[in-house]
PDB file of N, CA and C in Angstrom:
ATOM      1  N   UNK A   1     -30.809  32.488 -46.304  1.00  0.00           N
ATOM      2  CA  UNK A   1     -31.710  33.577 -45.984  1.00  0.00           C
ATOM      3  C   UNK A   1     -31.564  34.002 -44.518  1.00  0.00           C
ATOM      4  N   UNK A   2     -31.793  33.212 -43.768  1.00  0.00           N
ATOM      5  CA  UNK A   2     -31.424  33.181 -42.322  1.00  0.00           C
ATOM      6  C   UNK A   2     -30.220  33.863 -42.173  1.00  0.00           C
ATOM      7  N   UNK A   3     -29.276  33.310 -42.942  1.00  0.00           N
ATOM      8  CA  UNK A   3     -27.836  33.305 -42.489  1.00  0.00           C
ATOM      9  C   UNK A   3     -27.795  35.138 -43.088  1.00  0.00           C
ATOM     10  N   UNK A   4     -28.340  35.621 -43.812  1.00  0.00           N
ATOM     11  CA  UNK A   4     -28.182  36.967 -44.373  1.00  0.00           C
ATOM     12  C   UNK A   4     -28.480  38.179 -43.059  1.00  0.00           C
ATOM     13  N   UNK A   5     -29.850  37.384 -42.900  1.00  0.00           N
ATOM     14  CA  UNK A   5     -30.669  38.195 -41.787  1.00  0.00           C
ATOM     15  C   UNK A   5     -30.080  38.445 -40.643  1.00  0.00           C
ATOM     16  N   UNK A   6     -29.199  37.066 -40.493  1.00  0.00           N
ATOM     17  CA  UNK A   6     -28.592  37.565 -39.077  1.00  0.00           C
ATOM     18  C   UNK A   6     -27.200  38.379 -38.997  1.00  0.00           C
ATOM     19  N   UNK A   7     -26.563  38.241 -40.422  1.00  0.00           N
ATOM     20  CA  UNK A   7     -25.577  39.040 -40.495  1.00  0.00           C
ATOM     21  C   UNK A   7     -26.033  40.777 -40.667  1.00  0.00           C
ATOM     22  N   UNK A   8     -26.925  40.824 -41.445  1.00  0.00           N
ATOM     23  CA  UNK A   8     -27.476  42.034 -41.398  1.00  0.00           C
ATOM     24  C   UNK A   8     -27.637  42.790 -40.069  1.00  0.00           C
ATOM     25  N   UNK A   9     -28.485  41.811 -38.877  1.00  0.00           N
ATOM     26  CA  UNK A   9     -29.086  42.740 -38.067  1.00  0.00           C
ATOM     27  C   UNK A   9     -27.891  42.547 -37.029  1.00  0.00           C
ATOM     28  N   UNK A  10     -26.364  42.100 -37.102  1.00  0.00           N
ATOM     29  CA  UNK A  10     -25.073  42.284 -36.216  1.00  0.00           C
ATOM     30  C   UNK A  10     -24.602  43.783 -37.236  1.00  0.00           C
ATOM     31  N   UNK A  11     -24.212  44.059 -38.372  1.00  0.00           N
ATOM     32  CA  UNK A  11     -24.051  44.798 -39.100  1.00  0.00           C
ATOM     33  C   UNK A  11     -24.406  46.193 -38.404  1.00  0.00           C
ATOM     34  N   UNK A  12     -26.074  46.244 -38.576  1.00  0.00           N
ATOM     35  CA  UNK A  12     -26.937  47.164 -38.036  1.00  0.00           C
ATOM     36  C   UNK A  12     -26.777  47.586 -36.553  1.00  0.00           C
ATOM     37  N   UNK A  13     -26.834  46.740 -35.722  1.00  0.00           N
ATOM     38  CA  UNK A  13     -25.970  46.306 -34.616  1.00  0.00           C
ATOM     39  C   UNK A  13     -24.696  47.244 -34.271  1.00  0.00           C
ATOM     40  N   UNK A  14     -23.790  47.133 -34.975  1.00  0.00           N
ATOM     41  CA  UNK A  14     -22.141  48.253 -35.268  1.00  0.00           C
ATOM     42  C   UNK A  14     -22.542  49.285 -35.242  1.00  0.00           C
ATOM     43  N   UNK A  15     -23.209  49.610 -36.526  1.00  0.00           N
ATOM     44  CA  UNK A  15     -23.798  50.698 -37.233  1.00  0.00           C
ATOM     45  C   UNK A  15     -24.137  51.431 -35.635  1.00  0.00           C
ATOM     46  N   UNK A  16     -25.363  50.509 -35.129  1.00  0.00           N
ATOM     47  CA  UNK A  16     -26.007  51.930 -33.833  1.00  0.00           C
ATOM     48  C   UNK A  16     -24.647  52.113 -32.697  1.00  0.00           C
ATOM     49  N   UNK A  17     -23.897  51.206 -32.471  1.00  0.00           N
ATOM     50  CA  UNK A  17     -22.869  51.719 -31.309  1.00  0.00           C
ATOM     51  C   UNK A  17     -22.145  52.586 -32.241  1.00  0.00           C
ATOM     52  N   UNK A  18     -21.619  53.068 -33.376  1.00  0.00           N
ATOM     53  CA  UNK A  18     -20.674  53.926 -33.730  1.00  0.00           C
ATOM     54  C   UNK A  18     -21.520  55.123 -33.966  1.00  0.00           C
ATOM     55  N   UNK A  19     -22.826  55.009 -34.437  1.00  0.00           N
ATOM     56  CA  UNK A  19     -23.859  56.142 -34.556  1.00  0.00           C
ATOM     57  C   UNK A  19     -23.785  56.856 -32.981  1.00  0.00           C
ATOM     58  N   UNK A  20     -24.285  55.943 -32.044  1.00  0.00           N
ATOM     59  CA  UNK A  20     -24.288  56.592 -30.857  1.00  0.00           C
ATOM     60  C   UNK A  20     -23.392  57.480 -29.886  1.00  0.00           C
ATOM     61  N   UNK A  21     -21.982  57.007 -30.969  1.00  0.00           N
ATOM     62  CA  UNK A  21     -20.971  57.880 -30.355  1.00  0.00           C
ATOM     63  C   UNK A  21     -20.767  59.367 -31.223  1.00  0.00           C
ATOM     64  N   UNK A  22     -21.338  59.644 -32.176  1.00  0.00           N
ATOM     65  CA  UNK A  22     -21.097  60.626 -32.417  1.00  0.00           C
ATOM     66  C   UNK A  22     -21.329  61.898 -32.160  1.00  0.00           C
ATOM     67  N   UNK A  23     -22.652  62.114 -31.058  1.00  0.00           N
ATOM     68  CA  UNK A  23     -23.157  63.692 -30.240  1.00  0.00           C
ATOM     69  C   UNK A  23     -22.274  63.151 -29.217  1.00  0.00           C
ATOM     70  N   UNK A  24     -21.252  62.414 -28.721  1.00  0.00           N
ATOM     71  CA  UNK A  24     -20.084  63.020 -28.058  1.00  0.00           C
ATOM     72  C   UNK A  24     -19.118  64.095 -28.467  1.00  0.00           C
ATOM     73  N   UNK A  25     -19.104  64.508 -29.433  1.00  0.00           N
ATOM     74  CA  UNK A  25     -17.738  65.435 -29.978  1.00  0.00           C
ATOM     75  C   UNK A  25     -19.007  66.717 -30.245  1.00  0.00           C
ATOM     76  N   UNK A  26     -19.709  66.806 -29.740  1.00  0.00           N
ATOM     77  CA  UNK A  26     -20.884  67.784 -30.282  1.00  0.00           C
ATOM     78  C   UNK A  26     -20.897  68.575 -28.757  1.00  0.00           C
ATOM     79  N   UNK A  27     -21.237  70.054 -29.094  1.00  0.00           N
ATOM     80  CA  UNK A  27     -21.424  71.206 -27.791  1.00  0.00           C
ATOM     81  C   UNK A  27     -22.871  70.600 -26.940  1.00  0.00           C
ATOM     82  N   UNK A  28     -23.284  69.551 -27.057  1.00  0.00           N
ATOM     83  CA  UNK A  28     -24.861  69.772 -26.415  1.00  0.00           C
ATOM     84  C   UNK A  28     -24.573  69.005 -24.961  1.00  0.00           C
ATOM     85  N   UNK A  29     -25.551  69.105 -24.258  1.00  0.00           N
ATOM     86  CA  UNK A  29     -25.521  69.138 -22.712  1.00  0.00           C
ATOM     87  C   UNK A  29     -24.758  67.647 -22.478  1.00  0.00           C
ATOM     88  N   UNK A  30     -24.735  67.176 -21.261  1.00  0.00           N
ATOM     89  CA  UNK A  30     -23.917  65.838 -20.795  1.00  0.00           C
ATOM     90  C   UNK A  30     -25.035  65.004 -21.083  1.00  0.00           C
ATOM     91  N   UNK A  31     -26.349  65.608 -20.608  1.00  0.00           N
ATOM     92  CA  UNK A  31     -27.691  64.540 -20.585  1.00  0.00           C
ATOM     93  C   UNK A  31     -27.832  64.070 -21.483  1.00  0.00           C
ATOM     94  N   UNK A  32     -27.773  64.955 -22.878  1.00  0.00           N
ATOM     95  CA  UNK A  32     -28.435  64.507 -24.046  1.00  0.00           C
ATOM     96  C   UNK A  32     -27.052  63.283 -24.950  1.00  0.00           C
ATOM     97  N   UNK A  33     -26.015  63.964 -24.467  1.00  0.00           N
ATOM     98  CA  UNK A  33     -24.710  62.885 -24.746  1.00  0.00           C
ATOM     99  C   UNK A  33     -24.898  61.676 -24.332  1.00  0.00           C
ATOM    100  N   UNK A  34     -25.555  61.333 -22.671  1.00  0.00           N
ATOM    101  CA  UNK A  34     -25.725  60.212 -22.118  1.00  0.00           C
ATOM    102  C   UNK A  34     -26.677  59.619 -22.590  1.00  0.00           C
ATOM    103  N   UNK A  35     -27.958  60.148 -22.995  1.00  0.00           N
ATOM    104  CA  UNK A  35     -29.034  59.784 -23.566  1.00  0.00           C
ATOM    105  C   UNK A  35     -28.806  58.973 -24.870  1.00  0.00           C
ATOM    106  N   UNK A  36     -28.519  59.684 -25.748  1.00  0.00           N
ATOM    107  CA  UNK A  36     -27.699  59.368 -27.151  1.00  0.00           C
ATOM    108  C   UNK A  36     -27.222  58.274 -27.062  1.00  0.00           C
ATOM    109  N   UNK A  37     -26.082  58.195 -26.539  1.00  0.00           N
ATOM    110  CA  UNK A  37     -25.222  56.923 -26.138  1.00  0.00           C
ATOM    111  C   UNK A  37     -25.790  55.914 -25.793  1.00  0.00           C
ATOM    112  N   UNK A  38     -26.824  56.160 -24.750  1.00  0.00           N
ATOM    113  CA  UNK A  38     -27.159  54.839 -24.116  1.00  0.00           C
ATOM    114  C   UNK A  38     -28.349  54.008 -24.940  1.00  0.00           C
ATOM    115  N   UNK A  39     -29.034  54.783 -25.382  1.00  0.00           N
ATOM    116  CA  UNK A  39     -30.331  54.476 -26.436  1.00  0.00           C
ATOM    117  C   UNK A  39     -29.698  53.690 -27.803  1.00  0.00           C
ATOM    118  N   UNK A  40     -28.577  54.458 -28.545  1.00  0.00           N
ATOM    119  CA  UNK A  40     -27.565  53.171 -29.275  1.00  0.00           C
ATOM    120  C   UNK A  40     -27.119  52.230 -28.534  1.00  0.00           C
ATOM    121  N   UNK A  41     -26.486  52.326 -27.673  1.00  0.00           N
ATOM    122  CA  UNK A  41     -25.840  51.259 -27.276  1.00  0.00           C
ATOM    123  C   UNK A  41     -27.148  50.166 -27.021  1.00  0.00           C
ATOM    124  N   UNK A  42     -27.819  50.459 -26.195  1.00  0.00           N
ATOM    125  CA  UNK A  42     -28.757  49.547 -26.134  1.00  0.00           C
ATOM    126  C   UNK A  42     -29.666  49.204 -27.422  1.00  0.00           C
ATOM    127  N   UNK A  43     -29.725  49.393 -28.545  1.00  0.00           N
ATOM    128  CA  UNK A  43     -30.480  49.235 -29.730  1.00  0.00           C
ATOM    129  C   UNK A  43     -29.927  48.581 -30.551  1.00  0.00           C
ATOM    130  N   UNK A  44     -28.386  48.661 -30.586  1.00  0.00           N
ATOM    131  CA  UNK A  44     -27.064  48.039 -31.296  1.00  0.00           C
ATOM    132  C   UNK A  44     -26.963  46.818 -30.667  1.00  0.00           C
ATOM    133  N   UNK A  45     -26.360  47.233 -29.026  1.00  0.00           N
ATOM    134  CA  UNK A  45     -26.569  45.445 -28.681  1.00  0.00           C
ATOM    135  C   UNK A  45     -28.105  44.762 -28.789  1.00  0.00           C
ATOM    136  N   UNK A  46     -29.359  45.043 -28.750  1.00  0.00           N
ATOM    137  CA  UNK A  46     -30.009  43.970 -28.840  1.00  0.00           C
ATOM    138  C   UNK A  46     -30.347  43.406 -30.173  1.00  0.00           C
ATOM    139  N   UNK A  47     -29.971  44.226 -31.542  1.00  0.00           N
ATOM    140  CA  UNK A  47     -29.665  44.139 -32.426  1.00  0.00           C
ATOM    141  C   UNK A  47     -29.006  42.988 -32.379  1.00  0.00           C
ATOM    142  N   UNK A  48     -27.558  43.241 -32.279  1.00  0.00           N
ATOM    143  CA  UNK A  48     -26.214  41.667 -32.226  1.00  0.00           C
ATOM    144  C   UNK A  48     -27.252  40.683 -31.753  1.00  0.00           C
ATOM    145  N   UNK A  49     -27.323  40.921 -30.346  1.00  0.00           N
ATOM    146  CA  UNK A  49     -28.032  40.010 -29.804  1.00  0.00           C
ATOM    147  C   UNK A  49     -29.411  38.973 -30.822  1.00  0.00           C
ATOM    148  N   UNK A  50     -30.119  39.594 -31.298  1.00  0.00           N
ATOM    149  CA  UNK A  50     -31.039  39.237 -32.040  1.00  0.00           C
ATOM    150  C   UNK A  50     -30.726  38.656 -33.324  1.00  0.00           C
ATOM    151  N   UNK A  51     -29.710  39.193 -33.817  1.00  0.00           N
ATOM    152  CA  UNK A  51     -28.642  38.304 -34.673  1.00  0.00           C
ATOM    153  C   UNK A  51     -28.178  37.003 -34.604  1.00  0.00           C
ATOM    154  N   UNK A  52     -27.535  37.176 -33.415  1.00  0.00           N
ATOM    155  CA  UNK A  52     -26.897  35.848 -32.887  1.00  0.00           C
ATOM    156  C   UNK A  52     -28.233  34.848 -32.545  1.00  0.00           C
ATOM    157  N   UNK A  53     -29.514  35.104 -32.419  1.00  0.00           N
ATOM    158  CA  UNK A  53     -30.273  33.968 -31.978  1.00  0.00           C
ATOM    159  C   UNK A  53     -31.082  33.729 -33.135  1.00  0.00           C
ATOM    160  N   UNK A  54     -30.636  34.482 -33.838  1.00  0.00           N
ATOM    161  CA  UNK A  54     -30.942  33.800 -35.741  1.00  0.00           C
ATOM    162  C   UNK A  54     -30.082  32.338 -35.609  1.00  0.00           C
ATOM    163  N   UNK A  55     -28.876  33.185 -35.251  1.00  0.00           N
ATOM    164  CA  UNK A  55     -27.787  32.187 -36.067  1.00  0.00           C
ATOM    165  C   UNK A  55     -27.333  31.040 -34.873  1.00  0.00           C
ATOM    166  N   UNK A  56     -27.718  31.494 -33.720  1.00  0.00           N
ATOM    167  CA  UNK A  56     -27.475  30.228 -32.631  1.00  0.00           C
ATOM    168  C   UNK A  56     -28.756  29.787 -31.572  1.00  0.00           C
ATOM    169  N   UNK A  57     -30.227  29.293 -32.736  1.00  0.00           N
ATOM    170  CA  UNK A  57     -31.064  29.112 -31.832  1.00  0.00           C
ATOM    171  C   UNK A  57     -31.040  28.030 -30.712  1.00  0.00           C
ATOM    172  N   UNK A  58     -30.275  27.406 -30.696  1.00  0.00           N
ATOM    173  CA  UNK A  58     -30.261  26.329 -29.817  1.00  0.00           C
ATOM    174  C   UNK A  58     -29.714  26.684 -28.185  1.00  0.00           C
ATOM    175  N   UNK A  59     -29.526  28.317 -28.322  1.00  0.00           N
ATOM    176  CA  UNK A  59     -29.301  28.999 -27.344  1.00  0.00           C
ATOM    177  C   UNK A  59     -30.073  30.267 -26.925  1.00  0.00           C
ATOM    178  N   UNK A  60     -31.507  30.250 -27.238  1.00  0.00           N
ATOM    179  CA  UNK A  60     -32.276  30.959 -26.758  1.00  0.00           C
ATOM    180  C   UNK A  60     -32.878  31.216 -25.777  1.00  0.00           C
ATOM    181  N   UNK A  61     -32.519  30.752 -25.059  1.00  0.00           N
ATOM    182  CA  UNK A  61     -32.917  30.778 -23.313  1.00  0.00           C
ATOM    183  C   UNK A  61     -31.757  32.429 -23.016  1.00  0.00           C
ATOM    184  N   UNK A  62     -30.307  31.828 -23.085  1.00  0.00           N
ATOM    185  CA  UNK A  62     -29.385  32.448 -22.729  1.00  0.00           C
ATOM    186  C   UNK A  62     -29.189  33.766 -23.607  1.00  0.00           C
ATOM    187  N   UNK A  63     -30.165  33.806 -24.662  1.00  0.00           N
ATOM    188  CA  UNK A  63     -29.748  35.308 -25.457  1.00  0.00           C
ATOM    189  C   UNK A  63     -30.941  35.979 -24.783  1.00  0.00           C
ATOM    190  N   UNK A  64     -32.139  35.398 -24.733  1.00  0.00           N
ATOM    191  CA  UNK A  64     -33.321  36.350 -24.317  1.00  0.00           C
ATOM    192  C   UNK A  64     -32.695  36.679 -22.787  1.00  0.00           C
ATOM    193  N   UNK A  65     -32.007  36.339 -21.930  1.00  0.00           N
ATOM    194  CA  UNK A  65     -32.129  36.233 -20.882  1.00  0.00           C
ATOM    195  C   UNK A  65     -30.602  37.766 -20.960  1.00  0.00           C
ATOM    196  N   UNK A  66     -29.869  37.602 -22.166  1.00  0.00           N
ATOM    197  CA  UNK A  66     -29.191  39.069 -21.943  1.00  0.00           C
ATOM    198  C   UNK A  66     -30.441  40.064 -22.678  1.00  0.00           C
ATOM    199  N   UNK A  67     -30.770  39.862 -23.293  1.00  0.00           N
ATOM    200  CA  UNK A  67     -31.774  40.809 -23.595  1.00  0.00           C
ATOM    201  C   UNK A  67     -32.688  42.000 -22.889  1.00  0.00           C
ATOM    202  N   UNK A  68     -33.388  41.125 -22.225  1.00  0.00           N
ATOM    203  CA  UNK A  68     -34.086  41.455 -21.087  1.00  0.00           C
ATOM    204  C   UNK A  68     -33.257  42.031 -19.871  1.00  0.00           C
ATOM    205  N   UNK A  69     -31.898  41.304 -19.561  1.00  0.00           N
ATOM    206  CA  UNK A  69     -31.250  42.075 -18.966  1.00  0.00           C
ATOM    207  C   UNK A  69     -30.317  43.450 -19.230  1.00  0.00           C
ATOM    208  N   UNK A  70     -30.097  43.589 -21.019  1.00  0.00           N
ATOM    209  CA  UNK A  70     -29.475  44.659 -21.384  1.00  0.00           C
ATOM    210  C   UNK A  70     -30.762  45.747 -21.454  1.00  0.00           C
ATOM    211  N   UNK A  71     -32.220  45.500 -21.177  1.00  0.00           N
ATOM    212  CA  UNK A  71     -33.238  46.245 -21.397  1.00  0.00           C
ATOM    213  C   UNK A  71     -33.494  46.890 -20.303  1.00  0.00           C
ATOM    214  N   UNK A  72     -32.782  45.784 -19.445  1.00  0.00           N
ATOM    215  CA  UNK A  72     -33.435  46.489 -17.628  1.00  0.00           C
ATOM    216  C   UNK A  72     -31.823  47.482 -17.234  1.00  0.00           C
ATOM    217  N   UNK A  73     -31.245  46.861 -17.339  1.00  0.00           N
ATOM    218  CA  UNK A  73     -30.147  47.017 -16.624  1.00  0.00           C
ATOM    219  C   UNK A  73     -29.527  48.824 -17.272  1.00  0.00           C
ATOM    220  N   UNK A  74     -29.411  48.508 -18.934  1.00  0.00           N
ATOM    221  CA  UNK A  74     -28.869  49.928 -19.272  1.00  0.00           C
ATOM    222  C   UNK A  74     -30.002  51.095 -19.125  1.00  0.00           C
ATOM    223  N   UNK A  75     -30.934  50.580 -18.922  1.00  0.00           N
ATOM    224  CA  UNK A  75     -32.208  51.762 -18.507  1.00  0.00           C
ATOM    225  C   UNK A  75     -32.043  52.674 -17.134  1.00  0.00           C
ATOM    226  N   UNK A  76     -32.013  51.088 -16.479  1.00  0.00           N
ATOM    227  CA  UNK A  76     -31.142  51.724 -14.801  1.00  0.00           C
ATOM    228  C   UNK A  76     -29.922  52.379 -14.687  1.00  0.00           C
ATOM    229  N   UNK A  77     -28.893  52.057 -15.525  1.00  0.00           N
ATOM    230  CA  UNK A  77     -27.939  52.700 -15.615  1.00  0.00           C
ATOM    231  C   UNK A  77     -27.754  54.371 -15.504  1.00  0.00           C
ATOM    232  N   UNK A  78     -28.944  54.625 -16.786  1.00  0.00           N
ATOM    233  CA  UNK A  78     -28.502  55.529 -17.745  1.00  0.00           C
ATOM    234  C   UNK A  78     -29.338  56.851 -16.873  1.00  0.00           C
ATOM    235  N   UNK A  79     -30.285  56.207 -15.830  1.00  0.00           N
ATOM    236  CA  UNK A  79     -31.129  57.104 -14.823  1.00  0.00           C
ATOM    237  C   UNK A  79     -29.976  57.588 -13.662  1.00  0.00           C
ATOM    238  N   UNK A  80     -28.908  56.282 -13.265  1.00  0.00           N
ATOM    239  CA  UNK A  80     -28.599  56.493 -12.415  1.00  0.00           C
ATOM    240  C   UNK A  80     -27.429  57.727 -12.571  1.00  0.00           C
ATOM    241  N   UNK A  81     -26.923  57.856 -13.979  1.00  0.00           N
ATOM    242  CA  UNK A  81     -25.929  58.681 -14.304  1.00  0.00           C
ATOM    243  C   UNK A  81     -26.738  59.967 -14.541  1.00  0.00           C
ATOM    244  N   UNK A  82     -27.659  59.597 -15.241  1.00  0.00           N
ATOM    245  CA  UNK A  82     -27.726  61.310 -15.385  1.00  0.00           C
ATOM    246  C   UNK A  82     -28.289  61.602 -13.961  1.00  0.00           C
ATOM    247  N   UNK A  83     -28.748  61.130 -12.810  1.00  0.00           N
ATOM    248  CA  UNK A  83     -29.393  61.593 -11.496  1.00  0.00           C
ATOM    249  C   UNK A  83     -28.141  62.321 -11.571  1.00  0.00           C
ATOM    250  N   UNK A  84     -26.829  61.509 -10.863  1.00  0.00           N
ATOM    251  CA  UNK A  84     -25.565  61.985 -10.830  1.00  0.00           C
ATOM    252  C   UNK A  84     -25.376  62.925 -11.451  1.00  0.00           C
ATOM    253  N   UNK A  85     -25.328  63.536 -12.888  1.00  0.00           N
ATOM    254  CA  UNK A  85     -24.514  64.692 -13.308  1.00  0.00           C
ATOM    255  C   UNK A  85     -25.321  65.567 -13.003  1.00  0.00           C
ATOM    256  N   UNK A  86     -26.895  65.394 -13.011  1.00  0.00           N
ATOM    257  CA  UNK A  86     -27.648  66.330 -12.565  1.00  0.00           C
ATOM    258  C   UNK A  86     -27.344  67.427 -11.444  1.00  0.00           C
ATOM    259  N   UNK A  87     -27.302  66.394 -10.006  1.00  0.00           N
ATOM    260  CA  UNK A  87     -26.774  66.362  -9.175  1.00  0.00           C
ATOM    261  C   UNK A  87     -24.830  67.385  -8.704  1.00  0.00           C
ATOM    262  N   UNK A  88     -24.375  67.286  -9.717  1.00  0.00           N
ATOM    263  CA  UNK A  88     -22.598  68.034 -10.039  1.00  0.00           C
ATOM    264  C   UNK A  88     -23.349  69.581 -10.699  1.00  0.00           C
ATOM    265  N   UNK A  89     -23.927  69.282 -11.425  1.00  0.00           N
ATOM    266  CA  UNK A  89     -24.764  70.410 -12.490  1.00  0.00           C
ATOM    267  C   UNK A  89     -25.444  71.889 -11.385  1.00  0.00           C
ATOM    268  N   UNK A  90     -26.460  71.024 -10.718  1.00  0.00           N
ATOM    269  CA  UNK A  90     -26.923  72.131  -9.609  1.00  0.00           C
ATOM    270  C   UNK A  90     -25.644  72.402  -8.824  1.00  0.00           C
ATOM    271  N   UNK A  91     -24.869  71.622  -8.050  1.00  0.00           N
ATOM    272  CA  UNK A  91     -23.955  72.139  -7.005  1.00  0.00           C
ATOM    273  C   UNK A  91     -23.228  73.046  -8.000  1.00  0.00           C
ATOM    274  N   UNK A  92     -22.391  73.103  -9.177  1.00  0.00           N
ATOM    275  CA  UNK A  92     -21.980  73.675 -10.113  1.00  0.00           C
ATOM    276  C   UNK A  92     -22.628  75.587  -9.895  1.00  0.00           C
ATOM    277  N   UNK A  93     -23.770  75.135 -10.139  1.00  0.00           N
ATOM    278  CA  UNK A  93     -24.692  77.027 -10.869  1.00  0.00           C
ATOM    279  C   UNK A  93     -24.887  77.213  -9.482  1.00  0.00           C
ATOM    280  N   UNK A  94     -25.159  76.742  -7.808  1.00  0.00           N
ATOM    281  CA  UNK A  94     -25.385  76.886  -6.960  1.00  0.00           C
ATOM    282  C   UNK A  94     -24.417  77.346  -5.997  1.00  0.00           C
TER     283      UNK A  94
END
């Protein structure tokens, strides 16, 4: 049962990083591309992640601890890029 659950939610996991790439090949702004992307990516990996501490609890210190850091870290990321294109965007129309 366990062993299903955790294959499932790595599965699900795939599923959101290949979902998230697909409003790349789409006309809509850079933001909403970056947005897209980063919201899978981060939903997919904590997915795996949450998987793997089905299936390897004896290492739960070290999965919560990417967790929390894939929660902080791609959040910061994903501000700091779009500041940036923002940033190309005005000098651009300006």
């Amino acid at each position: 049962m366990i062993d299903g659950l955790s294959y499932g939610l790595i599965v699900v996991g795939i599923i959101f990083w290949f979902w998230g790439t697909l409003p790349l090949i789409g006309n809509r702004s850079v933001l909403f591309k970056l947005h897209s992307l980063s919201v899978a990516d981060t939903l997919g990996s904590m997915s795996i992640i949450i998987g793997l501490l089905l299936k390897i609890p004896s290492e739960w210190t070290l999965l919560l601890l990417a967790i929390i850091s894939l929660a902080i870290w791609n959040t910061v990321l994903g501000y700091v890029l779009a500041y940036c294109s923002s940033d190309e965007e005005e000098e651009q129309d300006g």
